[in-house]
C-alpha atoms as a PDB file:
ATOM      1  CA  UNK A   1     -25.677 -22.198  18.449  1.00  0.00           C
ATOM      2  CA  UNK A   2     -23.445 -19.619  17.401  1.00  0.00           C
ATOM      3  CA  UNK A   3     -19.583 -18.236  19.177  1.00  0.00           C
ATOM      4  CA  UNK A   4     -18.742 -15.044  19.383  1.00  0.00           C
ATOM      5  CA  UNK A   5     -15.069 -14.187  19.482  1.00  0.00           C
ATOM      6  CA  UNK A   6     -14.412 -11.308  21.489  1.00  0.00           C
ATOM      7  CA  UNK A   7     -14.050  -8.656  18.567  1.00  0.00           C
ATOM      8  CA  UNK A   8     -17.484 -10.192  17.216  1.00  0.00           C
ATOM      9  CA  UNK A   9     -16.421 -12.387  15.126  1.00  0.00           C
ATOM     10  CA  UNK A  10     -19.197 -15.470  14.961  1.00  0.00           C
ATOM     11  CA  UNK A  11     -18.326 -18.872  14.337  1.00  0.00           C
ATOM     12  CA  UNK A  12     -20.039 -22.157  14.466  1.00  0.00           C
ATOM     13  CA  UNK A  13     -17.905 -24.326  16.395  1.00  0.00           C
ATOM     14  CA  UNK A  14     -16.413 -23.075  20.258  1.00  0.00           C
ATOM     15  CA  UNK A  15     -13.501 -24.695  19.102  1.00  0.00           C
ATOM     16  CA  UNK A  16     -13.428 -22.564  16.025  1.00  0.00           C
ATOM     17  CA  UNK A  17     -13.705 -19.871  17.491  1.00  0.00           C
ATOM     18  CA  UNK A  18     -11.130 -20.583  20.628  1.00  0.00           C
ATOM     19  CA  UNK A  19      -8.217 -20.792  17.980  1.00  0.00           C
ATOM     20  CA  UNK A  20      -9.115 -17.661  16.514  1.00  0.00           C
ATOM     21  CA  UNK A  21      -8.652 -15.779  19.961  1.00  0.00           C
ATOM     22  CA  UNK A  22      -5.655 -17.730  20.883  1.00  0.00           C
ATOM     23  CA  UNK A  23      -4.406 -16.405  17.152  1.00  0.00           C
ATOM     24  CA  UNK A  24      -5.654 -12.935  18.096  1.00  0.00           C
ATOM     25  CA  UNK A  25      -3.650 -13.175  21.589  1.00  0.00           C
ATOM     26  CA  UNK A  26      -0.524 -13.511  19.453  1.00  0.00           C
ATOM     27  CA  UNK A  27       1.655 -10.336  18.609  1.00  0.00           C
ATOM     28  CA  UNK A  28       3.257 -11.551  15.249  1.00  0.00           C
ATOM     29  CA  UNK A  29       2.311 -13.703  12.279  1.00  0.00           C
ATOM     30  CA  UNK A  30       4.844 -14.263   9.848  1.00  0.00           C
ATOM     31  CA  UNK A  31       3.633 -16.749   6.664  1.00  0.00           C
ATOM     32  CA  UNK A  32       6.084 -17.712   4.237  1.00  0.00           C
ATOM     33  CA  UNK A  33       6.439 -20.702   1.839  1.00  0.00           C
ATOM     34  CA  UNK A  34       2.244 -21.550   1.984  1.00  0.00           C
ATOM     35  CA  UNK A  35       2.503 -21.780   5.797  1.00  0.00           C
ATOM     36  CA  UNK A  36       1.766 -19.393   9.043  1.00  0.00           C
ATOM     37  CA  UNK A  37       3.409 -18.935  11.859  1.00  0.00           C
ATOM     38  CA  UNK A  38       3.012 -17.648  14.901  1.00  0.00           C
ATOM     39  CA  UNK A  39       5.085 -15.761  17.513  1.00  0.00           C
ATOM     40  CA  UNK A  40       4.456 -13.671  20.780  1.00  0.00           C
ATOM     41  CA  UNK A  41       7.323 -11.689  21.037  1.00  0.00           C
ATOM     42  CA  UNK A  42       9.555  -9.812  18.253  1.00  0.00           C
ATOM     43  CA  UNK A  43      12.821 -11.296  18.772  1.00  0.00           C
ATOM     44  CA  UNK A  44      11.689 -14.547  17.566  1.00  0.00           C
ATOM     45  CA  UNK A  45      10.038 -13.239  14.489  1.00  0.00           C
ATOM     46  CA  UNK A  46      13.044 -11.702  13.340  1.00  0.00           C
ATOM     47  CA  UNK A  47      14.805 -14.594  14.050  1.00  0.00           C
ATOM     48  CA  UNK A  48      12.528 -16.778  11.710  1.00  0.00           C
ATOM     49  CA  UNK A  49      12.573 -14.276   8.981  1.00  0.00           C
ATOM     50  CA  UNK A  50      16.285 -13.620   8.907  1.00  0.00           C
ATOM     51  CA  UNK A  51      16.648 -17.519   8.820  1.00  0.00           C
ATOM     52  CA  UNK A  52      14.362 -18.082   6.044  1.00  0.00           C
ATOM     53  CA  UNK A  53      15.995 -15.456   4.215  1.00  0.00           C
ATOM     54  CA  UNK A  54      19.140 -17.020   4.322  1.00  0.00           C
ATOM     55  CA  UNK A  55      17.721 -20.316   2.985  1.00  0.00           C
ATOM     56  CA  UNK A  56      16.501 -18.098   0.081  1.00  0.00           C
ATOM     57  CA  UNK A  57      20.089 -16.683  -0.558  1.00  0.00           C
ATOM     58  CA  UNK A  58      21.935 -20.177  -0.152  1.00  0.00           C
ATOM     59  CA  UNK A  59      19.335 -22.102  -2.198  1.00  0.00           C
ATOM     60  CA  UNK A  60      19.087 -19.553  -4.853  1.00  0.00           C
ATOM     61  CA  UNK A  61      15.569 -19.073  -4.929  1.00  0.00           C
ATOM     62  CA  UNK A  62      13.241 -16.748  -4.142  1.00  0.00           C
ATOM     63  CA  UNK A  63      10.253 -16.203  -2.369  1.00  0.00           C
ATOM     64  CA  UNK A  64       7.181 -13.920  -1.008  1.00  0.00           C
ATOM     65  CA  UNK A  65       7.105 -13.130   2.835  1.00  0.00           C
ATOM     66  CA  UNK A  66       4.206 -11.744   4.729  1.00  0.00           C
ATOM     67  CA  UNK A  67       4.213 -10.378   8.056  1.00  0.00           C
ATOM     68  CA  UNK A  68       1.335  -9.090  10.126  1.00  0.00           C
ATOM     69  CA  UNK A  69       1.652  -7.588  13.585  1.00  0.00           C
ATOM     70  CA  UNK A  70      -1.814  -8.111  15.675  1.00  0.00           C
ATOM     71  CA  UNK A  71      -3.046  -5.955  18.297  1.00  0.00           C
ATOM     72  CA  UNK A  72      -3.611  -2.261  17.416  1.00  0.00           C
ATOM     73  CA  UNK A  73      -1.907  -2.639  13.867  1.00  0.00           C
ATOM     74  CA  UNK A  74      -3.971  -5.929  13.369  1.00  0.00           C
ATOM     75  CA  UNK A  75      -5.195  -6.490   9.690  1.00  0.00           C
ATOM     76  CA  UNK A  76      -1.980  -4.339   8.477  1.00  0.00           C
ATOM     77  CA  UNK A  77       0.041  -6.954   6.306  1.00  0.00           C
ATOM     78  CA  UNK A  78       3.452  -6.112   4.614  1.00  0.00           C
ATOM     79  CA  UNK A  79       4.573  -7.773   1.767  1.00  0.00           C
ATOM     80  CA  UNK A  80       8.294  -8.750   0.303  1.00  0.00           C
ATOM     81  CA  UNK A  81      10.601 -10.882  -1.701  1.00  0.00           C
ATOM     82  CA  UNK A  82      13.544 -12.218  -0.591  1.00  0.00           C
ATOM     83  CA  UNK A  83      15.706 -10.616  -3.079  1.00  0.00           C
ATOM     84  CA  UNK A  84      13.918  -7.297  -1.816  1.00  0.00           C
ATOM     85  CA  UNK A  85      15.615  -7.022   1.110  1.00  0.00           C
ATOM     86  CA  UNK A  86      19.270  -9.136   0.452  1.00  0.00           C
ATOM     87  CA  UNK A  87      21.351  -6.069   1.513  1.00  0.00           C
ATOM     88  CA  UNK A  88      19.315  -5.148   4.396  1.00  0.00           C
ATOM     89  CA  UNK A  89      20.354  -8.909   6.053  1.00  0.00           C
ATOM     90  CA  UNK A  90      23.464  -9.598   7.570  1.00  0.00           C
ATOM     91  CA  UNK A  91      26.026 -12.465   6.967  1.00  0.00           C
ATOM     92  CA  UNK A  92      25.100 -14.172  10.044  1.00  0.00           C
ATOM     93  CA  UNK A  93      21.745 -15.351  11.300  1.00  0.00           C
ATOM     94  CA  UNK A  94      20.786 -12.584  13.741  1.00  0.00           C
ATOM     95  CA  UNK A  95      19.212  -9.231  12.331  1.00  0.00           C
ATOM     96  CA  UNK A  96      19.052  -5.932  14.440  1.00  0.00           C
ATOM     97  CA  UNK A  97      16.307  -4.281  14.770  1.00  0.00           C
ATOM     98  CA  UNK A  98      17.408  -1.043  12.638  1.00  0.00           C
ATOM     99  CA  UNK A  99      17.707  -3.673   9.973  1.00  0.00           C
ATOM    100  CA  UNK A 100      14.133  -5.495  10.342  1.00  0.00           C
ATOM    101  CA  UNK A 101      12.948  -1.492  10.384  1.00  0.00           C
ATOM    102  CA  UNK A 102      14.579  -0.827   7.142  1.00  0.00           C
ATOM    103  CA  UNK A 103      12.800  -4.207   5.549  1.00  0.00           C
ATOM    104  CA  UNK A 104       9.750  -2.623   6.830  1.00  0.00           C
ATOM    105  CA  UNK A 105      10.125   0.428   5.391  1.00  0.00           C
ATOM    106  CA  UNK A 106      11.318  -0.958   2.501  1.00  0.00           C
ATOM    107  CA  UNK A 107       8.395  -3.115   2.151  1.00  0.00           C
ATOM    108  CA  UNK A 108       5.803  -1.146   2.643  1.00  0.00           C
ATOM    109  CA  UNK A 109       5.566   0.897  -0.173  1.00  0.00           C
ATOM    110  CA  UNK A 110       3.913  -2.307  -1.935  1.00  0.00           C
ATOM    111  CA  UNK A 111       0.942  -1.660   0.772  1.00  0.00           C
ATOM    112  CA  UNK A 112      -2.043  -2.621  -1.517  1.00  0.00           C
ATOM    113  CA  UNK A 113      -4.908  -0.095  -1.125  1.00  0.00           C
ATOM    114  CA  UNK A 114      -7.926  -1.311  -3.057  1.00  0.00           C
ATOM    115  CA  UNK A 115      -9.085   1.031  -6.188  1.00  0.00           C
ATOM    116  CA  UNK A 116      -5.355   2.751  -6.005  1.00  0.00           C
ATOM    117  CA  UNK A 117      -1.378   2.034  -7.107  1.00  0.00           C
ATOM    118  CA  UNK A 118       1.855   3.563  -5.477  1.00  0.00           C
ATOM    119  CA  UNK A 119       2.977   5.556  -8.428  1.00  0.00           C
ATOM    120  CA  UNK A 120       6.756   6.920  -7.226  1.00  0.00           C
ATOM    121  CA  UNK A 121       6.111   8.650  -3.857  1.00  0.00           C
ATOM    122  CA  UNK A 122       2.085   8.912  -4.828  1.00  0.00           C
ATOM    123  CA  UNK A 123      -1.161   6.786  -5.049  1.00  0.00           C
ATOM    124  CA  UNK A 124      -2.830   7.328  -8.046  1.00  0.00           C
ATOM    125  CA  UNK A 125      -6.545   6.284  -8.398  1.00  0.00           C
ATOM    126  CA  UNK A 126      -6.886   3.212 -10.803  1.00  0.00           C
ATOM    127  CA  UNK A 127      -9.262   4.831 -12.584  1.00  0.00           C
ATOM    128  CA  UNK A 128     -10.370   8.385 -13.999  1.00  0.00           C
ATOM    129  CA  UNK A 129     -13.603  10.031 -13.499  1.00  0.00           C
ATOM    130  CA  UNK A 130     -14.549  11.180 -17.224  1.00  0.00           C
ATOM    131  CA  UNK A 131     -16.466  14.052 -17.774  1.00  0.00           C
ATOM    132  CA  UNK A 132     -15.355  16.675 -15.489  1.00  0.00           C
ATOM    133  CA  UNK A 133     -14.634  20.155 -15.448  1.00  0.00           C
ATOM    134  CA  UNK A 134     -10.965  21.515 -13.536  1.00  0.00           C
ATOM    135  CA  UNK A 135     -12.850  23.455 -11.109  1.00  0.00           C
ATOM    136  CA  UNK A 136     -15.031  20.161  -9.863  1.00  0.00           C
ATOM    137  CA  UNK A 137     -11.769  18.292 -10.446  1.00  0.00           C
ATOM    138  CA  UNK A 138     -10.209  20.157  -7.876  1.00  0.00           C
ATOM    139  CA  UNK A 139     -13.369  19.919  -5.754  1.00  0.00           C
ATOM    140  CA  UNK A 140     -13.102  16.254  -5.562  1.00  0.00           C
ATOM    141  CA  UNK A 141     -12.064  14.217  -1.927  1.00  0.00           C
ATOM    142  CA  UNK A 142     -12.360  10.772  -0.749  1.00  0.00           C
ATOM    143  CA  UNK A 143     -11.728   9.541   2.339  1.00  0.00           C
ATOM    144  CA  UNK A 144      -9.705   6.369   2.410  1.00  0.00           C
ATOM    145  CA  UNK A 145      -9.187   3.512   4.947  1.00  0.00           C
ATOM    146  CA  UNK A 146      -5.445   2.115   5.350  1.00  0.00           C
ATOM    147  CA  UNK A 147      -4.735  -1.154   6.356  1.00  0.00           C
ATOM    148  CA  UNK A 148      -3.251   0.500   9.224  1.00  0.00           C
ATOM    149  CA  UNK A 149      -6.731   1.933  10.469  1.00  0.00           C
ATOM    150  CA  UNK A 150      -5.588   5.110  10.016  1.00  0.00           C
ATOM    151  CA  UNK A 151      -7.103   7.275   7.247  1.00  0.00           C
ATOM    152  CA  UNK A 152      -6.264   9.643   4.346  1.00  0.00           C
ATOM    153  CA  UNK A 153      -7.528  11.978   2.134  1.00  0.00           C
ATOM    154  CA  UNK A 154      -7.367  11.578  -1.511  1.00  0.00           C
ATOM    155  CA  UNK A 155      -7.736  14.934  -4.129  1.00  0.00           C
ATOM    156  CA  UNK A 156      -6.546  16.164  -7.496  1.00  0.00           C
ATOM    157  CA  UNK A 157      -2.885  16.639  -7.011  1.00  0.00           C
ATOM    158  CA  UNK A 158      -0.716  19.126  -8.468  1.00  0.00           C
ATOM    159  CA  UNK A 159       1.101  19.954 -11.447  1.00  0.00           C
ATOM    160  CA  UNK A 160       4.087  19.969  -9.275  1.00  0.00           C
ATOM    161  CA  UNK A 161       3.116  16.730  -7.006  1.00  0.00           C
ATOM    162  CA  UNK A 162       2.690  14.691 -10.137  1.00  0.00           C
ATOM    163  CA  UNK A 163       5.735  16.078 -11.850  1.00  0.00           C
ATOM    164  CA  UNK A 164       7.874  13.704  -9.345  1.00  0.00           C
ATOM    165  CA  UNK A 165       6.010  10.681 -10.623  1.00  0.00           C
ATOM    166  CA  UNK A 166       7.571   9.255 -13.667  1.00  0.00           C
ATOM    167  CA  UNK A 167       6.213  10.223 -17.139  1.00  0.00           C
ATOM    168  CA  UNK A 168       5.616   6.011 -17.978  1.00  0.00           C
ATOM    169  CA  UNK A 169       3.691   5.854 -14.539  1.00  0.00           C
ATOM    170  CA  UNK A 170       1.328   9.185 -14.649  1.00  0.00           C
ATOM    171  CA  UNK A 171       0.289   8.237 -17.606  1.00  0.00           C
ATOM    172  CA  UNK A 172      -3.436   6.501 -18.055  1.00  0.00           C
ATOM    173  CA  UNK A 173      -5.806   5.438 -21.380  1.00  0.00           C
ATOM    174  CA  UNK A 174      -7.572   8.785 -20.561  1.00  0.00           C
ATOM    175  CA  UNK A 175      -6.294  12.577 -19.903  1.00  0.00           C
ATOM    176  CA  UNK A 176      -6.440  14.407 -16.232  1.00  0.00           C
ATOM    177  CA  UNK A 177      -6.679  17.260 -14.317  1.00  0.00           C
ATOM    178  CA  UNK A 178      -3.922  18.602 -11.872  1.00  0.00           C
ATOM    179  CA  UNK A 179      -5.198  21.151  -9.508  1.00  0.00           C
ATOM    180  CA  UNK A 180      -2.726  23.572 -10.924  1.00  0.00           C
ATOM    181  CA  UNK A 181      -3.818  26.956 -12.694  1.00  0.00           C
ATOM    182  CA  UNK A 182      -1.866  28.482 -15.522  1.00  0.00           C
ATOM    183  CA  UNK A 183      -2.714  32.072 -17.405  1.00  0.00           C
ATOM    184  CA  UNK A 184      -6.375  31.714 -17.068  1.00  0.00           C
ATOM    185  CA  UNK A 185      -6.326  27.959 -17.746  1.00  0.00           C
ATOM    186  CA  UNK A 186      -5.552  24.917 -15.740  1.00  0.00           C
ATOM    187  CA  UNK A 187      -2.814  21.985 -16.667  1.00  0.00           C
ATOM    188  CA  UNK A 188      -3.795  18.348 -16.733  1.00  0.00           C
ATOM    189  CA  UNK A 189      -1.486  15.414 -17.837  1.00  0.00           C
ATOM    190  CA  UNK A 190      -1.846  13.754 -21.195  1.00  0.00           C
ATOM    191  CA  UNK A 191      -2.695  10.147 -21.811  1.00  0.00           C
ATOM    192  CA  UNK A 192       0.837   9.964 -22.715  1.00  0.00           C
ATOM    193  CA  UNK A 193       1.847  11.406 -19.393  1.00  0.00           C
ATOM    194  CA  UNK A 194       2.670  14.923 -21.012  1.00  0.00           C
ATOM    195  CA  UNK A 195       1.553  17.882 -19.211  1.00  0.00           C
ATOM    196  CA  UNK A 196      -0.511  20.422 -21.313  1.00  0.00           C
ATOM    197  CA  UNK A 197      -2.811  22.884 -20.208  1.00  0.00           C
ATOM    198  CA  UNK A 198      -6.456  23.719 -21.707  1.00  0.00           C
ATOM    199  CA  UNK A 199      -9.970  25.804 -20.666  1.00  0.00           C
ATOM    200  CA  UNK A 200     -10.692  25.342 -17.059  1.00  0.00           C
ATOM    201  CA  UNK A 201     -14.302  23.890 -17.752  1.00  0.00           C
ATOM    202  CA  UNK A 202     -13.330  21.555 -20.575  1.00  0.00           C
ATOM    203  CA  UNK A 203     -14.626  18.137 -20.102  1.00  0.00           C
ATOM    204  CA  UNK A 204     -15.225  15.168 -22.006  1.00  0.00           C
ATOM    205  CA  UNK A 205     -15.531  11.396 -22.273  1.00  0.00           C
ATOM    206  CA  UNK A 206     -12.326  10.136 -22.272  1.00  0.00           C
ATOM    207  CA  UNK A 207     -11.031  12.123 -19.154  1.00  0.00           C
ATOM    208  CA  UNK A 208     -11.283  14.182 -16.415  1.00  0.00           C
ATOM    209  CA  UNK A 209     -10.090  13.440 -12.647  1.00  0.00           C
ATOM    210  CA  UNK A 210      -7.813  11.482 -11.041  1.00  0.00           C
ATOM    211  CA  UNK A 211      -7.780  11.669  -7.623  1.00  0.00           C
ATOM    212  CA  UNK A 212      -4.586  10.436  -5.232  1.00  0.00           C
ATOM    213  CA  UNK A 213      -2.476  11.082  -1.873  1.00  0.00           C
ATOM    214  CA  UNK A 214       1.165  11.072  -0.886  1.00  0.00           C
ATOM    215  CA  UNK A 215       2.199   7.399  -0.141  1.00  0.00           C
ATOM    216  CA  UNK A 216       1.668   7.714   3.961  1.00  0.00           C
ATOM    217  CA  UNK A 217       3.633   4.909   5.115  1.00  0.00           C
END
């Protein structure tokens, strides 16, 4: 006989799944150190995390937090190190809230979105699609789900976009396009992460696209 939580999720055992809707009920998970816990309200989640912080500090060690906030924003985890966040938290134990926002912010620009990387204030696709001329290049979209259930769409950016992303960090083992026309012609960035700019339907096998989005968190 199978139980059915009440957003579908099966399990064998009723009391299985009993502690995964109690879990569910609960508005904040915070695991640190190889162990979860759980809290219904947000004071005492801050509370937790600005104590185990302070362990951190005093012991001189650091460590990886996660914090996940159930309800609508269920599933959306955000990741950080203690030393991350060391001048967001106060001398005391207690942390405001415009403080905990900050760590949040902070924080989640390391939101990991499968098949891309944050790249300065972009996410770059992981991988190039070889072959492919500027004007299919610029063609390109793919719709992504965040963590956050929201979604984005991802295209060729421009020269201009990808210009703010540092040289070391735009660069990739192949060349790509940037939706960006010049004199007839169309600039891409170098596997170096130079721009140039070449023949609108040049394409070959060791580049090509790269799609990516502005980092929406």
């Amino acid at each position: 006989m199978k139980y059915v939580a009440d957003d579908g999720t099966p399990f064998d055992t009723e009391k299985e799944c009993a502690e995964y809707e109690e879990k569910l009920a609960k508005k904040y998970v915070v695991r640190h150190n190889g162990k979860e816990t759980i809290f219904s309200d947000e004071t005492s989640a801050k509370r937790f995390i600005a104590d185990r912080l302070h362990d951190c500090y005093n012991d001189g060690i650091v460590r990886s937090f996660e914090f996940e906030r159930s309800g609508k924003t269920r599933g959306f985890i955000v990741e950080f190190d203690s030393d991350e966040v060391a001048e967001f938290v106060p001398a005391h134990y207690k942390i405001s809230s415009e403080k905990f926002d900050k760590i949040f912010q902070l924080s989640a620009k390391k939101v990991k979105i499968p098949g891309y990387t944050l790249h300065g204030d972009y996410y770059l696709s992981d991988n190039v699609i070889i072959n492919t001329t500027w004007e299919d290049a610029c063609k390109m979209r793919q719709i992504i789900d965040l963590p956050n259930g929201k979604k984005v769409l991802a295209h060729t950016l421009s020269k201009e976009e990808l210009e703010s992303v540092p040289k070391e960090e735009r660069r990739t083992r192949g060349w790509y396009w940037t939706s960006s026309p010049y004199d007839g012609k169309a600039w891409y960035v170098g596997n170096i992460g130079i721009f140039y700019f070449d023949t609108a339907d040049s394409k070959d096998y060791i580049g090509g696209a790269r799609l990516g989005f502005k980092n929406p968190f």
